[in-house]
N, C-alpha and C. Protein backbone atom coordinates (compact mmCIF):
# COMPACT_ATOMS: atom_id res chain seq x y z
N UNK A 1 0.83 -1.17 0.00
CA UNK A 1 0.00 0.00 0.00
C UNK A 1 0.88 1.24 0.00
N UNK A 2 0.35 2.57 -0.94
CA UNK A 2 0.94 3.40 -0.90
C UNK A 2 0.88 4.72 0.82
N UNK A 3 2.26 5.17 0.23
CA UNK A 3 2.05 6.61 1.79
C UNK A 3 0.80 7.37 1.53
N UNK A 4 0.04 7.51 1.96
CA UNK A 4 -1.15 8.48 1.96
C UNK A 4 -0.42 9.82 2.04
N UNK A 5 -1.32 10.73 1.14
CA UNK A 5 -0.84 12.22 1.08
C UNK A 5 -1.74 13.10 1.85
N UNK A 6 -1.67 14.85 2.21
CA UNK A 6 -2.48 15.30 2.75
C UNK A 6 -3.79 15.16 2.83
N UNK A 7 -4.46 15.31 1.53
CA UNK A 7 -5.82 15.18 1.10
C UNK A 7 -6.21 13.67 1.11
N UNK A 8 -5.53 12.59 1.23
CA UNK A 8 -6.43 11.42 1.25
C UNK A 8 -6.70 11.28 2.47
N UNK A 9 -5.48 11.58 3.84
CA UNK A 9 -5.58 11.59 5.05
C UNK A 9 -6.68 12.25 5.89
N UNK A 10 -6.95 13.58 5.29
CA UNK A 10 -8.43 14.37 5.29
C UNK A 10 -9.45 13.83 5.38
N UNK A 11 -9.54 12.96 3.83
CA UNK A 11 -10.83 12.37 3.47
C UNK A 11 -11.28 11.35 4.60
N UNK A 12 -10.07 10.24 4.66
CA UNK A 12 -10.07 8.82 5.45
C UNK A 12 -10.35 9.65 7.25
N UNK A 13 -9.90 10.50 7.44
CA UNK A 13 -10.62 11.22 8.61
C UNK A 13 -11.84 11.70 9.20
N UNK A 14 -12.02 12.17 7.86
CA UNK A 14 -12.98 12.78 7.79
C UNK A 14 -14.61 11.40 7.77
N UNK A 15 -14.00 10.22 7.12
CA UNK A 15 -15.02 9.37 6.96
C UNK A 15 -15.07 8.64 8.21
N UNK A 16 -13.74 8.41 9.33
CA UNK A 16 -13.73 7.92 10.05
C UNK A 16 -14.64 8.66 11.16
N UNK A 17 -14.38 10.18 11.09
CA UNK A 17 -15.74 10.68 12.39
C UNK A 17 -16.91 10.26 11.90
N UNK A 18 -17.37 10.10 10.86
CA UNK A 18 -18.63 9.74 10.03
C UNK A 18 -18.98 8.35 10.08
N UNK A 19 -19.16 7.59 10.73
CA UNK A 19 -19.74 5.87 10.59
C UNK A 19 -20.90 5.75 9.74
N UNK A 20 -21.90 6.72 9.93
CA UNK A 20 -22.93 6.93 8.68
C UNK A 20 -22.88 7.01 7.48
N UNK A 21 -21.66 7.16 7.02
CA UNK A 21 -21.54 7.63 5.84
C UNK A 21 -21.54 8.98 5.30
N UNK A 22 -20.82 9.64 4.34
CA UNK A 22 -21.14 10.77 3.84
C UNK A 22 -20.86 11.09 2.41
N UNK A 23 -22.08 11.76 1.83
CA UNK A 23 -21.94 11.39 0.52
C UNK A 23 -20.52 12.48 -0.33
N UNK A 24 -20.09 12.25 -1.10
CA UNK A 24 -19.26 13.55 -1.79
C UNK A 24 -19.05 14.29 -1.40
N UNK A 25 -20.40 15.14 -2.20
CA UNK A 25 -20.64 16.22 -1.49
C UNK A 25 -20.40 16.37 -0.43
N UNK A 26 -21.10 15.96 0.30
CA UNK A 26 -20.74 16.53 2.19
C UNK A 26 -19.46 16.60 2.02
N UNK A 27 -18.56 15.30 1.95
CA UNK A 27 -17.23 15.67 2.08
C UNK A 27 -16.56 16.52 1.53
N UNK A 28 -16.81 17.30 0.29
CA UNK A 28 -16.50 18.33 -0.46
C UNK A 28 -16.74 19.87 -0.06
N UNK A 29 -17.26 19.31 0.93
CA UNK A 29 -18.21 20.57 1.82
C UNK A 29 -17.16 20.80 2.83
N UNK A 30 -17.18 19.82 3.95
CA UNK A 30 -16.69 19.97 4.88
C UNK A 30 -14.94 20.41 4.87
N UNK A 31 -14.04 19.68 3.46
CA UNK A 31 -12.81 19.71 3.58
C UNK A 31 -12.03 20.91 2.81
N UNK A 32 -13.85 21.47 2.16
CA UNK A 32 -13.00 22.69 1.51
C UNK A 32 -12.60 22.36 0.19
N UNK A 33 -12.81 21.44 -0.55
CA UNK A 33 -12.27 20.53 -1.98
C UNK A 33 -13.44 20.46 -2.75
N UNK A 34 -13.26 20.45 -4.14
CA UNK A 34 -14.08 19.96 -5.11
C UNK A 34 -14.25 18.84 -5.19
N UNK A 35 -15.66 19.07 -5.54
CA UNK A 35 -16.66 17.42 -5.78
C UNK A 35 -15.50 16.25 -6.75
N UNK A 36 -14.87 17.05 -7.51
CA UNK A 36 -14.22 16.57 -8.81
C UNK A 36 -12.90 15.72 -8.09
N UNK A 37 -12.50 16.41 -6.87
CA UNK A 37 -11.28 16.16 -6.55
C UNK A 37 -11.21 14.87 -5.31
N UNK A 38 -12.30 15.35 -4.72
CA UNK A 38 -13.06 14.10 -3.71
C UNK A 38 -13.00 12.70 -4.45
N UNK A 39 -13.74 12.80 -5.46
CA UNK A 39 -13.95 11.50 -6.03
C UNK A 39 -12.99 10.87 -6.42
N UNK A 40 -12.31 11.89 -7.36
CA UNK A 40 -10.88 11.08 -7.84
C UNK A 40 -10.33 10.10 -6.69
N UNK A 41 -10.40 11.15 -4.95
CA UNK A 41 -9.73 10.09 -4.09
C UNK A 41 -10.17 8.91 -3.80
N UNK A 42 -11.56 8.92 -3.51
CA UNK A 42 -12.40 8.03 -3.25
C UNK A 42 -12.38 6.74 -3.95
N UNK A 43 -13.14 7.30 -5.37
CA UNK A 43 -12.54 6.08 -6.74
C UNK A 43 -11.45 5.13 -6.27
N UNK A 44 -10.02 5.65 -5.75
CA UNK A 44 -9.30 5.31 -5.34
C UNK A 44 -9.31 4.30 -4.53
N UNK A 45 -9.42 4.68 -3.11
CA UNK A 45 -10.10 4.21 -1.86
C UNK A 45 -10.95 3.20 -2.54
N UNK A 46 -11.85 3.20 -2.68
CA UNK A 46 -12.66 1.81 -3.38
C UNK A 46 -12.00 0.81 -4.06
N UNK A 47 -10.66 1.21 -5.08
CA UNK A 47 -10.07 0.15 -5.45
C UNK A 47 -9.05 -0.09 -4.79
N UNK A 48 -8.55 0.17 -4.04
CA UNK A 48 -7.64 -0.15 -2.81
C UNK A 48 -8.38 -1.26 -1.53
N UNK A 49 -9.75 -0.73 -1.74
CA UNK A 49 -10.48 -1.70 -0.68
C UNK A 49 -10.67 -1.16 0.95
N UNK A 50 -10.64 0.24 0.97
CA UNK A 50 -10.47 0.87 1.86
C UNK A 50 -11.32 1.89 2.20
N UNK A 51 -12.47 1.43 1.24
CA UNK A 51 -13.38 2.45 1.43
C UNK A 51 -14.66 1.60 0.31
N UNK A 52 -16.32 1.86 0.82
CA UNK A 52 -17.25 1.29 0.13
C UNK A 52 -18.20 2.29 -0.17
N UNK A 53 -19.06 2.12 -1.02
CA UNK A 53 -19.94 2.83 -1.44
C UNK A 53 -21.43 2.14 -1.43
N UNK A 54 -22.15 2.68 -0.69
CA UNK A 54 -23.90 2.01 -0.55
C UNK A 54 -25.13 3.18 -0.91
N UNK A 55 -25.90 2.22 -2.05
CA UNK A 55 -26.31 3.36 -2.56
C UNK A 55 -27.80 3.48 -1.45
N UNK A 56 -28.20 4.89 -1.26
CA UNK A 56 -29.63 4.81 -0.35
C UNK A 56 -30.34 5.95 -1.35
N UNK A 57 -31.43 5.03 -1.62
CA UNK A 57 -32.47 6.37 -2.48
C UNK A 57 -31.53 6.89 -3.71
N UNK A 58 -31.43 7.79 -4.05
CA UNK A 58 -30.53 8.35 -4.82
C UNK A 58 -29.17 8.92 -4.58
N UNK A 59 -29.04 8.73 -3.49
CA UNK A 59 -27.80 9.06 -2.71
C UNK A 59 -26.58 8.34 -2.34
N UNK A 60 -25.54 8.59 -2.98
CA UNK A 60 -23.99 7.01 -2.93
C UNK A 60 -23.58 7.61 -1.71
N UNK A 61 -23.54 6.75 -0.37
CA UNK A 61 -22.78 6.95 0.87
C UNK A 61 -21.28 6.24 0.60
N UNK A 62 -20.29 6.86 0.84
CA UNK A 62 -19.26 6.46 1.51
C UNK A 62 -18.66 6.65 2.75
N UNK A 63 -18.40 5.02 2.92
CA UNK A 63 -17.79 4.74 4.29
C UNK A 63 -16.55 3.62 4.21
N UNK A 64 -16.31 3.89 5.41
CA UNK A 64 -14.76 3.00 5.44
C UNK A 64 -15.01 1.44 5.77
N UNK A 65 -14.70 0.96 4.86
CA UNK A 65 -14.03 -0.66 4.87
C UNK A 65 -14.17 -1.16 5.96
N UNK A 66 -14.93 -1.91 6.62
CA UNK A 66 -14.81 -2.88 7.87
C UNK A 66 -13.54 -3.50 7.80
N UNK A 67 -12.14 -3.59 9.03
CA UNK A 67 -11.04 -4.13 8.47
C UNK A 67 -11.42 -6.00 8.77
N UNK A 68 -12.24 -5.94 10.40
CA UNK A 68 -12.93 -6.82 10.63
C UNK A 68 -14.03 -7.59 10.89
N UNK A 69 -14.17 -9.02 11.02
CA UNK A 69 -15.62 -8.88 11.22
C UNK A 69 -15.98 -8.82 12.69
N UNK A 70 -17.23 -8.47 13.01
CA UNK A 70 -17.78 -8.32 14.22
C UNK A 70 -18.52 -9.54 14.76
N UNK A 71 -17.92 -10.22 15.27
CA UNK A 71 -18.83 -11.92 16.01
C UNK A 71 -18.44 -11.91 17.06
């Protein structure tokens, strides 16, 4: 796995206060970044496996990767 840079560290922070999820937007909101620039990370994060996407209504939540399971 690669060193994480400022802005992914943000994001992965930012999702970690969030257990609910938050869509893009929000996060694009909150970190001060474009929608455009969010995603690129995210995209990322999803193929790394470090981040999921669940869609509700019309709305894509992202949240962070369970590392384990819960039993």
């Amino acid at each position: 796995m690669k060193k994480k840079n400022g802005i992914e560290k943000r994001i992965l922070a930012e999702l970690k206060k969030n257990p609910n999820g938050l869509s893009i937007i929000e996060i694009s909101k909150k970190l001060l970044l474009s929608r455009q620039t969010v995603a690129k990370y995210i995209h990322g994060f999803i193929y790394e496996g470090s981040v999921e996407i669940r869609e509700i209504g019309p709305v894509k939540l992202c949240y962070l990767r369970e590392r384990k399971s819960e039993k």
